[in-house]
N, C-alpha and C. Protein backbone atom coordinates (compact mmCIF):
# COMPACT_ATOMS: atom_id res chain seq x y z
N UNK A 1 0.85 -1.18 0.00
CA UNK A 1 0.00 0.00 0.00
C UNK A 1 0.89 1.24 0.00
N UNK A 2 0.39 2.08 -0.67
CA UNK A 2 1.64 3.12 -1.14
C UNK A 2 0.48 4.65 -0.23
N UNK A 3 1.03 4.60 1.00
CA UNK A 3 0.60 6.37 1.57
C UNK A 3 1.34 7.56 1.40
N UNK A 4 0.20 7.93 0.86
CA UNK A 4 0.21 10.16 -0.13
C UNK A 4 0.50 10.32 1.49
N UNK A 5 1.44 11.71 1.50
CA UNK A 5 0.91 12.54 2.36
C UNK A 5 0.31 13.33 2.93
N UNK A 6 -0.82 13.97 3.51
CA UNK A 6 -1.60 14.71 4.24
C UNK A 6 -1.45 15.93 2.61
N UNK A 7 -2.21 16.52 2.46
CA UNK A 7 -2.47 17.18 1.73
C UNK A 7 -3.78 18.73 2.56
N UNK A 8 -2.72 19.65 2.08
CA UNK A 8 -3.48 21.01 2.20
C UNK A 8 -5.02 21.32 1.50
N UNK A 9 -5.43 22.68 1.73
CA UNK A 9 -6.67 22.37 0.75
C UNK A 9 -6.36 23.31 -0.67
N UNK A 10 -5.18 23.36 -0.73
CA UNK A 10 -4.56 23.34 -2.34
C UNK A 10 -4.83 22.52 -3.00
N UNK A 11 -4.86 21.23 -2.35
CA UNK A 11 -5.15 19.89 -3.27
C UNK A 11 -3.64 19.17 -3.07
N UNK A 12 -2.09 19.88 -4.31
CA UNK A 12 -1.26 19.36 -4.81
C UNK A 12 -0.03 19.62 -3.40
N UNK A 13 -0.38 20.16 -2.64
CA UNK A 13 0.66 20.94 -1.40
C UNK A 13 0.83 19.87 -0.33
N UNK A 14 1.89 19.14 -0.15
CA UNK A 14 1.86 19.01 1.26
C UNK A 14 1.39 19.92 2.47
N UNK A 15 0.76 19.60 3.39
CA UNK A 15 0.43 20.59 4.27
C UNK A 15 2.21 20.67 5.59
N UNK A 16 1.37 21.93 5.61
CA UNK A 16 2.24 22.40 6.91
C UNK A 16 2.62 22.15 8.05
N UNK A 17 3.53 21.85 9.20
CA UNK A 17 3.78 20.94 10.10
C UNK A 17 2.41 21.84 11.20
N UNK A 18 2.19 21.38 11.93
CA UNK A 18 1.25 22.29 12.94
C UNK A 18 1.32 23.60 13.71
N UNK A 19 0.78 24.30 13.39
CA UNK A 19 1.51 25.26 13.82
C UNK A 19 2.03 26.59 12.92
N UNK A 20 2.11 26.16 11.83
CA UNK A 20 2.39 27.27 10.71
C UNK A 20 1.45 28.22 10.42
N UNK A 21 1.76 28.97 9.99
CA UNK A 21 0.69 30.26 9.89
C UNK A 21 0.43 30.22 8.30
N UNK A 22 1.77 30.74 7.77
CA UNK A 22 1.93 31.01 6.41
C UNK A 22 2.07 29.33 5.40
N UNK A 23 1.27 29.41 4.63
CA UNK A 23 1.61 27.93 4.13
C UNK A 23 2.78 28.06 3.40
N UNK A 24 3.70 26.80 3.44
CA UNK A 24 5.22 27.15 2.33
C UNK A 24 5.49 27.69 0.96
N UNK A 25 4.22 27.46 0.31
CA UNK A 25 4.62 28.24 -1.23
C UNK A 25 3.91 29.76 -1.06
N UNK A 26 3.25 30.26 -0.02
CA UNK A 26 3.00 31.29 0.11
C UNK A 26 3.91 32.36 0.43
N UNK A 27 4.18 33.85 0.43
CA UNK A 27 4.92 34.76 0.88
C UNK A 27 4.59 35.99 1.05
N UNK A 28 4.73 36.64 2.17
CA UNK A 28 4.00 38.07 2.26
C UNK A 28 4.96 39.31 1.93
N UNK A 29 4.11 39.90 0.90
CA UNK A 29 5.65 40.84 0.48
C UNK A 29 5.01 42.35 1.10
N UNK A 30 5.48 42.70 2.16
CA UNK A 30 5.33 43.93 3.13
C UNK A 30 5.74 44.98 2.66
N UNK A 31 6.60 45.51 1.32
CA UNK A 31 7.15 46.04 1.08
C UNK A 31 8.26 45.81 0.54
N UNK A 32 9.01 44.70 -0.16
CA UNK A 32 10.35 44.61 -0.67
C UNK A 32 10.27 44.81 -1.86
N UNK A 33 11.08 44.34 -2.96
CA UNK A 33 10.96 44.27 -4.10
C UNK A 33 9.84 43.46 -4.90
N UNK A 34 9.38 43.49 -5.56
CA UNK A 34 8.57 42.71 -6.51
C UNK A 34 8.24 41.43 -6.34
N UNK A 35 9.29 40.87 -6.40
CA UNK A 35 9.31 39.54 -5.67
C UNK A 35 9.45 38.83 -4.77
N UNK A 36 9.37 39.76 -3.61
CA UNK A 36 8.74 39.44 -2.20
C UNK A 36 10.77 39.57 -1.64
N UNK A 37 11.71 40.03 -1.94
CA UNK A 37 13.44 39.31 -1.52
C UNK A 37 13.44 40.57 -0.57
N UNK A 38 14.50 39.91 -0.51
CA UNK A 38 15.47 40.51 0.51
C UNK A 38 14.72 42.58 0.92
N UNK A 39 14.71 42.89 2.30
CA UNK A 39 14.48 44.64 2.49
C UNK A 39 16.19 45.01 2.52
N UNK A 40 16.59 46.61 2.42
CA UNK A 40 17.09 47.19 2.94
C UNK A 40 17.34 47.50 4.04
N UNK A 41 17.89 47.98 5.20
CA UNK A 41 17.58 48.87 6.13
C UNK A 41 16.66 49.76 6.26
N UNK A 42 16.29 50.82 4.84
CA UNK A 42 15.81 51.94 5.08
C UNK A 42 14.44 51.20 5.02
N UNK A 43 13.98 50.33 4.25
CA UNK A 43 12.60 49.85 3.46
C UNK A 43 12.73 48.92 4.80
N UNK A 44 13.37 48.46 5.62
CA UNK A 44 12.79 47.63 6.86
C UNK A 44 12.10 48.84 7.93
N UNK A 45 12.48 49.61 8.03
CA UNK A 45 12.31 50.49 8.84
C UNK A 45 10.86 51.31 8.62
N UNK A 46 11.18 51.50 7.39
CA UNK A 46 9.88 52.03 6.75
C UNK A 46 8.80 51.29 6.75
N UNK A 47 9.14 50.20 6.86
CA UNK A 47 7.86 49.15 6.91
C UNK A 47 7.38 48.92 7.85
N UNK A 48 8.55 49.26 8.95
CA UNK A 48 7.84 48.64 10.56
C UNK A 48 7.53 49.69 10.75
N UNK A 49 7.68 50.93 10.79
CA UNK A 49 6.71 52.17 11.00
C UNK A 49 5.16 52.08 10.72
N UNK A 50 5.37 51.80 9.40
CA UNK A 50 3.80 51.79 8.39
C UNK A 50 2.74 50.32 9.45
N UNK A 51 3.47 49.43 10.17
CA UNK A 51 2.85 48.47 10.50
C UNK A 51 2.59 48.82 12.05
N UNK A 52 3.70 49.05 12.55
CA UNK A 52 3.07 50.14 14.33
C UNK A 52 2.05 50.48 13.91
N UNK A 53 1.86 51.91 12.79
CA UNK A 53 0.73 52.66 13.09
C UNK A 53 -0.32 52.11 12.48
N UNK A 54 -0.04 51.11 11.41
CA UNK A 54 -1.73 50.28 10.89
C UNK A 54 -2.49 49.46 11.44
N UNK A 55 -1.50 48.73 12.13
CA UNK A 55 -2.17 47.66 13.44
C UNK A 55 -2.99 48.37 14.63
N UNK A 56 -3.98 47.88 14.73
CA UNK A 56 -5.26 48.34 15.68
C UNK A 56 -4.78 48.08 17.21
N UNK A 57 -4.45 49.05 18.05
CA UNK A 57 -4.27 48.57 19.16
C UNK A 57 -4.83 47.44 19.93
N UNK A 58 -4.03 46.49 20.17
CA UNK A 58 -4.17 45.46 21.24
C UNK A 58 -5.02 44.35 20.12
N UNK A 59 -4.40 44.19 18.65
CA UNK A 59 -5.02 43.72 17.64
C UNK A 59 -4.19 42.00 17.58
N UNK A 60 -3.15 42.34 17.87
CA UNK A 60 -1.47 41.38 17.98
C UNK A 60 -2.34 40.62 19.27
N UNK A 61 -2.14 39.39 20.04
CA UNK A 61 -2.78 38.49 20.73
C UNK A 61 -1.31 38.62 21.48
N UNK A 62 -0.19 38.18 21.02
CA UNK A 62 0.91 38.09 21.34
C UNK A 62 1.81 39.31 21.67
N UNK A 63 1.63 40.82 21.34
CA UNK A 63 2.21 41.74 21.89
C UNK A 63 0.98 42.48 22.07
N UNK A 64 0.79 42.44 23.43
CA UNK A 64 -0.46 43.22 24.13
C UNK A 64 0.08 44.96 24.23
N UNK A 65 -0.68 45.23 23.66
CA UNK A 65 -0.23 47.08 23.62
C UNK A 65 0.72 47.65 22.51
N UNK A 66 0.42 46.91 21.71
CA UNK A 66 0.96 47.02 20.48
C UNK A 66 0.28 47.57 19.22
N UNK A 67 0.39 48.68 18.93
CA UNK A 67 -0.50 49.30 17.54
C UNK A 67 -1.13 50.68 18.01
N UNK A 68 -1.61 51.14 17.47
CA UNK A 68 -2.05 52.86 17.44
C UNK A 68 -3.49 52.35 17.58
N UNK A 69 -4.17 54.09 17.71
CA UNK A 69 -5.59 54.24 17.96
C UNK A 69 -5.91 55.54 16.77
N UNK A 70 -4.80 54.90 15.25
CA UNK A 70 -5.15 56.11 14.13
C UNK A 70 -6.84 55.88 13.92
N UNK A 71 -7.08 54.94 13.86
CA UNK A 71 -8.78 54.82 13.23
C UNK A 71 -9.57 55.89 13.72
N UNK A 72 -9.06 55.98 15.08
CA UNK A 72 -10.16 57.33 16.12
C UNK A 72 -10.24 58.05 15.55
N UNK A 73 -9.34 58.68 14.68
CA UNK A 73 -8.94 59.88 14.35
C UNK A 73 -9.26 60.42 13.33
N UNK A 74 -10.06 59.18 12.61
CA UNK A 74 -10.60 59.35 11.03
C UNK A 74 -11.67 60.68 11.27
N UNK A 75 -12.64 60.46 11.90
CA UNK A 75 -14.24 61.57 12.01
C UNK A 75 -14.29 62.33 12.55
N UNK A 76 -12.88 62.52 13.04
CA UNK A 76 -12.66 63.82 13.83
C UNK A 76 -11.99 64.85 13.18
N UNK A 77 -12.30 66.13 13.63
CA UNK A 77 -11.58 67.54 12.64
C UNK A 77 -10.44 67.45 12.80
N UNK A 78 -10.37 68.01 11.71
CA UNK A 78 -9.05 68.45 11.72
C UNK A 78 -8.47 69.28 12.64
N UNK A 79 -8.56 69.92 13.46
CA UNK A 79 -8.17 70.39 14.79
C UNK A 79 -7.55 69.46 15.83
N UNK A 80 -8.02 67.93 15.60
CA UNK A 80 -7.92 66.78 16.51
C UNK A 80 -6.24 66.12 15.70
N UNK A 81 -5.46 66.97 15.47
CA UNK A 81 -4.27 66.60 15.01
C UNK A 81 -2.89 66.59 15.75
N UNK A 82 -3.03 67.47 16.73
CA UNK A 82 -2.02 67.46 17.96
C UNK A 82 -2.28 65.85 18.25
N UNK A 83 -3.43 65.76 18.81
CA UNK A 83 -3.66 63.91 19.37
C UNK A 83 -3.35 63.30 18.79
N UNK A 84 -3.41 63.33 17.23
CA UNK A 84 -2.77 62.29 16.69
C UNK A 84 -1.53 62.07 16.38
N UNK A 85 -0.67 63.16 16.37
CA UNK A 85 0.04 63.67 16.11
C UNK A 85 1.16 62.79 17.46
N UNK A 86 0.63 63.19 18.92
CA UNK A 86 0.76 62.83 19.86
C UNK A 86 0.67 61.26 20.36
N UNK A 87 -0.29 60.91 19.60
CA UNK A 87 -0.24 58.97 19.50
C UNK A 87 0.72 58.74 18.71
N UNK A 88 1.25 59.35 17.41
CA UNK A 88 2.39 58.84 16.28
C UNK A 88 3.76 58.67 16.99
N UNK A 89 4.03 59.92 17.63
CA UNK A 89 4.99 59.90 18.57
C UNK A 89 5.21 58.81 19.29
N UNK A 90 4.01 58.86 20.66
CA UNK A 90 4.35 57.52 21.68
C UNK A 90 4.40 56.60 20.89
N UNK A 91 3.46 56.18 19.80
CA UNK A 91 4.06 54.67 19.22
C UNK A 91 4.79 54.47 19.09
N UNK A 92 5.74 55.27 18.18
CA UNK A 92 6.84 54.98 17.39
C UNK A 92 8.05 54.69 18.68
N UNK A 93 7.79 55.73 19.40
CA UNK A 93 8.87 55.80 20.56
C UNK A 93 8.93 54.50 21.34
N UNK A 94 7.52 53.93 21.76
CA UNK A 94 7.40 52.51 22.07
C UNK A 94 7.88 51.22 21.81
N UNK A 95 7.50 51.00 20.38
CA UNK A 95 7.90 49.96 19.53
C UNK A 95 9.06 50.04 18.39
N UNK A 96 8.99 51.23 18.21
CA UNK A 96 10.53 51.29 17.17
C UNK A 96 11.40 52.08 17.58
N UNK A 97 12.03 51.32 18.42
CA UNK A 97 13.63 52.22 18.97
C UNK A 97 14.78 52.78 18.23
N UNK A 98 14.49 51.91 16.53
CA UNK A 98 15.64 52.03 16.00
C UNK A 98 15.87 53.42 14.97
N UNK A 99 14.54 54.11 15.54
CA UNK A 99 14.37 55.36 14.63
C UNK A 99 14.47 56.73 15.53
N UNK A 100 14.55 57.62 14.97
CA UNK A 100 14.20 59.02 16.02
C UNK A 100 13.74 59.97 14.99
N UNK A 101 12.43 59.86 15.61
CA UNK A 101 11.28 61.17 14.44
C UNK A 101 11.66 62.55 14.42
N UNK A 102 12.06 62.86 13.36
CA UNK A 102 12.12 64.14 12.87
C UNK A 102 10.98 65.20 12.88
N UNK A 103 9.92 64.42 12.00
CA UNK A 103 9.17 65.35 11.83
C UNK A 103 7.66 64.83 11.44
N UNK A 104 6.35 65.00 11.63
CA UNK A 104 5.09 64.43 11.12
C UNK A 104 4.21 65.58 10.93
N UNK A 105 3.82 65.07 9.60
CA UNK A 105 2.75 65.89 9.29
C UNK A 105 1.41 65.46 9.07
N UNK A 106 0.52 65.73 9.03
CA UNK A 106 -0.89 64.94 8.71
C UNK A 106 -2.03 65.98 7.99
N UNK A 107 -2.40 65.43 7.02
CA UNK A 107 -3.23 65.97 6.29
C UNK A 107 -4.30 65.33 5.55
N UNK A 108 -5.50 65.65 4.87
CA UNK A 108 -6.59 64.88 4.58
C UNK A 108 -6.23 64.47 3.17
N UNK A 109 -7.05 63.07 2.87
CA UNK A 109 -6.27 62.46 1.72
C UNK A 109 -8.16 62.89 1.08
N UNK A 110 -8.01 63.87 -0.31
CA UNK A 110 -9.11 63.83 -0.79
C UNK A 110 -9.46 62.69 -1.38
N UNK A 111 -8.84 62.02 -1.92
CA UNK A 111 -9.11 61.02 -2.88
C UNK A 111 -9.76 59.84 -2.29
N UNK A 112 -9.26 59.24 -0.85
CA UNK A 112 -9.94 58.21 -0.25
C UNK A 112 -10.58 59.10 1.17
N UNK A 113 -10.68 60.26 1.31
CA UNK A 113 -11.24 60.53 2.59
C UNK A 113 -10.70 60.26 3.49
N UNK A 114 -9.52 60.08 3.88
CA UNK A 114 -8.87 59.62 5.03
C UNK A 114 -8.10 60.27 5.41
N UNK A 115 -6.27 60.20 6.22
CA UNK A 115 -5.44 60.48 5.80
C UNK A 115 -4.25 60.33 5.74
N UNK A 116 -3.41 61.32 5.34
CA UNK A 116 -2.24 60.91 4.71
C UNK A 116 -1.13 61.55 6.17
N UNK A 117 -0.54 60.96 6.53
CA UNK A 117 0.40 60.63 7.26
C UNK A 117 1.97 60.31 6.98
N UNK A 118 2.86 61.43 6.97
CA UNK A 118 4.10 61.39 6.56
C UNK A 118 4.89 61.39 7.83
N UNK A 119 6.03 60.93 7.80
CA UNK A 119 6.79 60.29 9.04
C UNK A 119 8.71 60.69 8.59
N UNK A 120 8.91 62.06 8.99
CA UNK A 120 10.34 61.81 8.41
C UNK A 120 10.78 61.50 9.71
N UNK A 121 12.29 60.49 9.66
CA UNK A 121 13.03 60.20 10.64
C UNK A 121 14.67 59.68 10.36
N UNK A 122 15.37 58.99 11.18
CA UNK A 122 16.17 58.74 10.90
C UNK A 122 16.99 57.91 11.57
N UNK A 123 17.74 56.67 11.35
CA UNK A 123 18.14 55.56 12.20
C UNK A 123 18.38 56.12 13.71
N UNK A 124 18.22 55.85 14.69
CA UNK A 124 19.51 56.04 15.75
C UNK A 124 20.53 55.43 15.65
N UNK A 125 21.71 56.18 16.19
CA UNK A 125 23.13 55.69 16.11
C UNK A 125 24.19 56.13 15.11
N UNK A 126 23.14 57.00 13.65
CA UNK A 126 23.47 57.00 12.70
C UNK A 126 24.12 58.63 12.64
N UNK A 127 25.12 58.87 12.45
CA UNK A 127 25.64 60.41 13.01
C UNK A 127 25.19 61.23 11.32
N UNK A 128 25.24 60.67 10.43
CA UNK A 128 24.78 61.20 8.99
C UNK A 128 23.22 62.32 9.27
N UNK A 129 23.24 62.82 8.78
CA UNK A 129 21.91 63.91 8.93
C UNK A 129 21.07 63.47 7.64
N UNK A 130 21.33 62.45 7.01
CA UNK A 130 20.18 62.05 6.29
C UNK A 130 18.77 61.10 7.11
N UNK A 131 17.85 61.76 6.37
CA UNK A 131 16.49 61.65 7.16
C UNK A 131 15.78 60.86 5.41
N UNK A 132 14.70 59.92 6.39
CA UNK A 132 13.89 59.37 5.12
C UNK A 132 12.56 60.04 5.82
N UNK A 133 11.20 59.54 4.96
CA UNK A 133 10.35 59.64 5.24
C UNK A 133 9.37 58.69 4.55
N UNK A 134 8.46 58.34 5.72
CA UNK A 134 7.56 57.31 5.06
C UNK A 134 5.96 57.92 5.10
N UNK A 135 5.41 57.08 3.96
CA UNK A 135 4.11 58.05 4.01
C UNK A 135 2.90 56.52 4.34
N UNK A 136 1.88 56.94 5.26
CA UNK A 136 1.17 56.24 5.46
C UNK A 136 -0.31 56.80 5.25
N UNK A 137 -1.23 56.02 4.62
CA UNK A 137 -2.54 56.48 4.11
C UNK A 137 -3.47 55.43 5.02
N UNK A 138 -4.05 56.37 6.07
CA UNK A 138 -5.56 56.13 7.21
C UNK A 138 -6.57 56.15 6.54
């Protein structure tokens, strides 16, 4: 008697040992190149910014207090921008040590109604005065 192995609901896939999240021919491309390879420094950084502030506070099961409260901030005036302004900060300061914010601006994105959220900063440690900036759309 000749036994297949356990099969995914791909059909042709072996399945995953228990426990896996991502199935093996799958890949999540967060931001790298095209084909999901290798980040940079700057594009790692940039990415874990964009993911602090998109993740819904206390959304992570496994890092309790982890993520922003941008959503609040959608229906509220524009006047309500210090606060947010003020949550971008503590996050970042929280969860990404490896940066030090320069500068944020926030403004309304006409096109989707939301908004647009720019983030310049720059490694710590790094004595160079070059600053990136990442833009995030609420």
């Amino acid at each position: 008697m000749n036994i297949q192995p356990l099969k995914d609901w791909w059909g042709d896939r072996p399945s995953r040992p228990p426990g896996s999240l991502i199935p093996q021919h799958q890949s999540m491309n967060l931001g790298g190149d095209s084909v999901g390879g290798t980040l940079d420094n700057e594009q790692a950084l940039s990415q874990a910014i964009r993911q602090a502030l998109l993740t819904r506070l206390y959304q992570v099961p496994q890092k309790l207090g982890f993520g922003s409260r941008l959503t609040e901030y959608l229906d509220k005036p524009t006047s309500a921008t210090s606060g947010l302004t003020r949550e971008i900060r503590e996050v970042l300061a929280t969860w990404e040590k490896r940066i030090q914010v320069r500068k944020i601006t926030v403004e309304p994105s006409s096109q989707t109604g939301g908004l647009i959220i720019r983030v310049t900063w720059s490694p710590t440690g790094v004595s160079s005065m070059s600053s990136f900036e990442t833009m995030v759309n609420v």
